[in-house]
Protein backbone atom coordinates (compact mmCIF):
# COMPACT_ATOMS: atom_id res chain seq x y z
CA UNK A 1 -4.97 -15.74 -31.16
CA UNK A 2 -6.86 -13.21 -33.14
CA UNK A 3 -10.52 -13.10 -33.11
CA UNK A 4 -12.51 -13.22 -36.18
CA UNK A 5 -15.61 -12.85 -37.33
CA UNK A 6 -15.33 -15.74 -39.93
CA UNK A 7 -14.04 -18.39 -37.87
CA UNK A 8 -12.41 -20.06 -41.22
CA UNK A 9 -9.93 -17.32 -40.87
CA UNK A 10 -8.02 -18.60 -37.68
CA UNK A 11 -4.35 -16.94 -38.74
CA UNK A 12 -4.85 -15.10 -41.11
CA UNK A 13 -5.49 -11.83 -41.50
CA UNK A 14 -9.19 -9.96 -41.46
CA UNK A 15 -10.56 -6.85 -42.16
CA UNK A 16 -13.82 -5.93 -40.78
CA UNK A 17 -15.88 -2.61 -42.11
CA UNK A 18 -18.80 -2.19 -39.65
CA UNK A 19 -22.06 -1.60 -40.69
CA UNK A 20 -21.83 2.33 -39.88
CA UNK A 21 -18.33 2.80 -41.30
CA UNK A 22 -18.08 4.22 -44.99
CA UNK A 23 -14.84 3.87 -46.97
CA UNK A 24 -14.01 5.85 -49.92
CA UNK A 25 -11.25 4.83 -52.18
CA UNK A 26 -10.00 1.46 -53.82
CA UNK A 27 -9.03 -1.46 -51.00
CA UNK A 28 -5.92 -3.86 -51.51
CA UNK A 29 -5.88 -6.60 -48.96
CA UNK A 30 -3.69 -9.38 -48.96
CA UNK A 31 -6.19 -11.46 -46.49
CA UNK A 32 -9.68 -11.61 -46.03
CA UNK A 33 -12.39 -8.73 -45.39
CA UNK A 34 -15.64 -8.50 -44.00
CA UNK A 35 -17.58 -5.77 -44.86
CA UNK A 36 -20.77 -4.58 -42.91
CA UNK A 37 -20.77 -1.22 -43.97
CA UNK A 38 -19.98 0.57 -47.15
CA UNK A 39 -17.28 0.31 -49.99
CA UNK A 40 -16.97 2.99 -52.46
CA UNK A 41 -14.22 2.09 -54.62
CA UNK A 42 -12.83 -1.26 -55.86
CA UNK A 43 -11.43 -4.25 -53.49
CA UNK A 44 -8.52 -6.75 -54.33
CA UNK A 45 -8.36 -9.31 -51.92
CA UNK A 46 -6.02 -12.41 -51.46
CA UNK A 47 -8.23 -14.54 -49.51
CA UNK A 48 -12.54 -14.38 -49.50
CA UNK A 49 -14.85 -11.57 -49.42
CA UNK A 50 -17.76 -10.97 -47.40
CA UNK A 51 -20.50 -8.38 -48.10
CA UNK A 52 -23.05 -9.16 -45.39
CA UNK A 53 -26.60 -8.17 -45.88
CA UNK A 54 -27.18 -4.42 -45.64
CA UNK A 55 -23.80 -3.63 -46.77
CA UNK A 56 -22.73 -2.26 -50.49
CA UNK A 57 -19.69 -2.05 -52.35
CA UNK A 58 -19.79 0.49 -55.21
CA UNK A 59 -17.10 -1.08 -57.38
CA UNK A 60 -15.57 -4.25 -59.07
CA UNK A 61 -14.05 -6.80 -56.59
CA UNK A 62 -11.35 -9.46 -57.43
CA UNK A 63 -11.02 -12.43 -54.81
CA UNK A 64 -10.45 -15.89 -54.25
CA UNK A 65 -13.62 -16.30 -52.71
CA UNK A 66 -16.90 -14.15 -52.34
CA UNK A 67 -20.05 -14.45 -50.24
CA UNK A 68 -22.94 -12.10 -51.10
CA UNK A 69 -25.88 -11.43 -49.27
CA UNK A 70 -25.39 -7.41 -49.49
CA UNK A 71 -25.27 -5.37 -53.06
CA UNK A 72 -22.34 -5.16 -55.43
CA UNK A 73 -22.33 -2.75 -57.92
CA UNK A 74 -19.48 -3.31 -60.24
CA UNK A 75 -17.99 -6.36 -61.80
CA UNK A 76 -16.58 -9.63 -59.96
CA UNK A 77 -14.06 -11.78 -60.94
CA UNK A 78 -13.94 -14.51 -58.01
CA UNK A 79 -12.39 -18.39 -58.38
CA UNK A 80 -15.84 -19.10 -55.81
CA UNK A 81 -18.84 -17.36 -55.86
CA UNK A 82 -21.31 -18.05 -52.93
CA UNK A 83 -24.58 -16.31 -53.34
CA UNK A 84 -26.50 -15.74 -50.17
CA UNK A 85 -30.77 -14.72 -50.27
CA UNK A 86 -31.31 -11.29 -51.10
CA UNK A 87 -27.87 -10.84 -52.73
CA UNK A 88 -28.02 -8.35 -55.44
CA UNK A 89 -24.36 -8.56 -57.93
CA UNK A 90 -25.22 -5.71 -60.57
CA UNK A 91 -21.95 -6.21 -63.08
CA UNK A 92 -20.37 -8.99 -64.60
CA UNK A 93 -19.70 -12.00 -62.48
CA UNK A 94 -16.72 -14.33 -63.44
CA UNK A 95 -16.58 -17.48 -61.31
CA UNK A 96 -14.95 -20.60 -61.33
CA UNK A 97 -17.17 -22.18 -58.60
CA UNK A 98 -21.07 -21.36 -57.87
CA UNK A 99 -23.38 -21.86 -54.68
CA UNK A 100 -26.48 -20.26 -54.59
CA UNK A 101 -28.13 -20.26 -50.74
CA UNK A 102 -31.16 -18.01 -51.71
CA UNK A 103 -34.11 -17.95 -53.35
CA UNK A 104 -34.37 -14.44 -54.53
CA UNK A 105 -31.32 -12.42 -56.25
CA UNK A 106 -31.04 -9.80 -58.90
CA UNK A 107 -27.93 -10.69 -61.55
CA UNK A 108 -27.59 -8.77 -64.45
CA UNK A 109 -24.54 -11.09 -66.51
CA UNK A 110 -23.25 -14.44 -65.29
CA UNK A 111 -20.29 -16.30 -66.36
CA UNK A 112 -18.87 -19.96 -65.02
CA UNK A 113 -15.27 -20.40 -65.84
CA UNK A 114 -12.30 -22.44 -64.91
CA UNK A 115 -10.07 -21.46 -62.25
């Protein structure tokens, strides 16, 4: 069995980006990722996205499902959108689904669509 850091993920497959790890360039996964560290460059993912608080992406991400407690810079086009406290998303958002967990977050454009 592989180990995971989201346990939802049992099976499938996960990348993980630690918190002192920096990776240049655009990232095409066809599973889920979990990023500590730092993205510069767009991600396409198949399954959900995690940007876990202190970590940064510095381009537009295109999921099935993110969960933001970190900063995104660049646009997101998501069918579920879970916003966690402190969560900063400084693009356009596109979202089917919304959950906010926090109180504070910094969104420049918002907008709910069906997925």
């Amino acid at each position: 069995m592989e180990k995971s850091v989201n346990p939802d993920c049992q099976g499938k497959r996960q990348t993980v980006v630690l918190e002192d790890s920096v990776v240049g360039g655009d990232m095409s996964l066809p599973g889920d990722l979990c990023l500590f560290g730092k993205i510069l460059g767009n991600i396409t993912a198949g399954g959900r996205v995690e940007v876990r608080k202190g970590a940064l992406v510095t381009g537009n991400v295109l999921c099935r499902e993110l969960y933001a407690e970190g900063v995104v810079e660049g646009d997101v086009d998501t069918h579920s959108l879970i916003i966690g406290e402190n969560a900063v998303l400084r693009g356009k958002v596109e979202a089917g689904k919304l959950r906010i967990e926090g109180e504070i977050y910094d969104m420049k454009w918002l907008r709910l669509v069906r997925k």
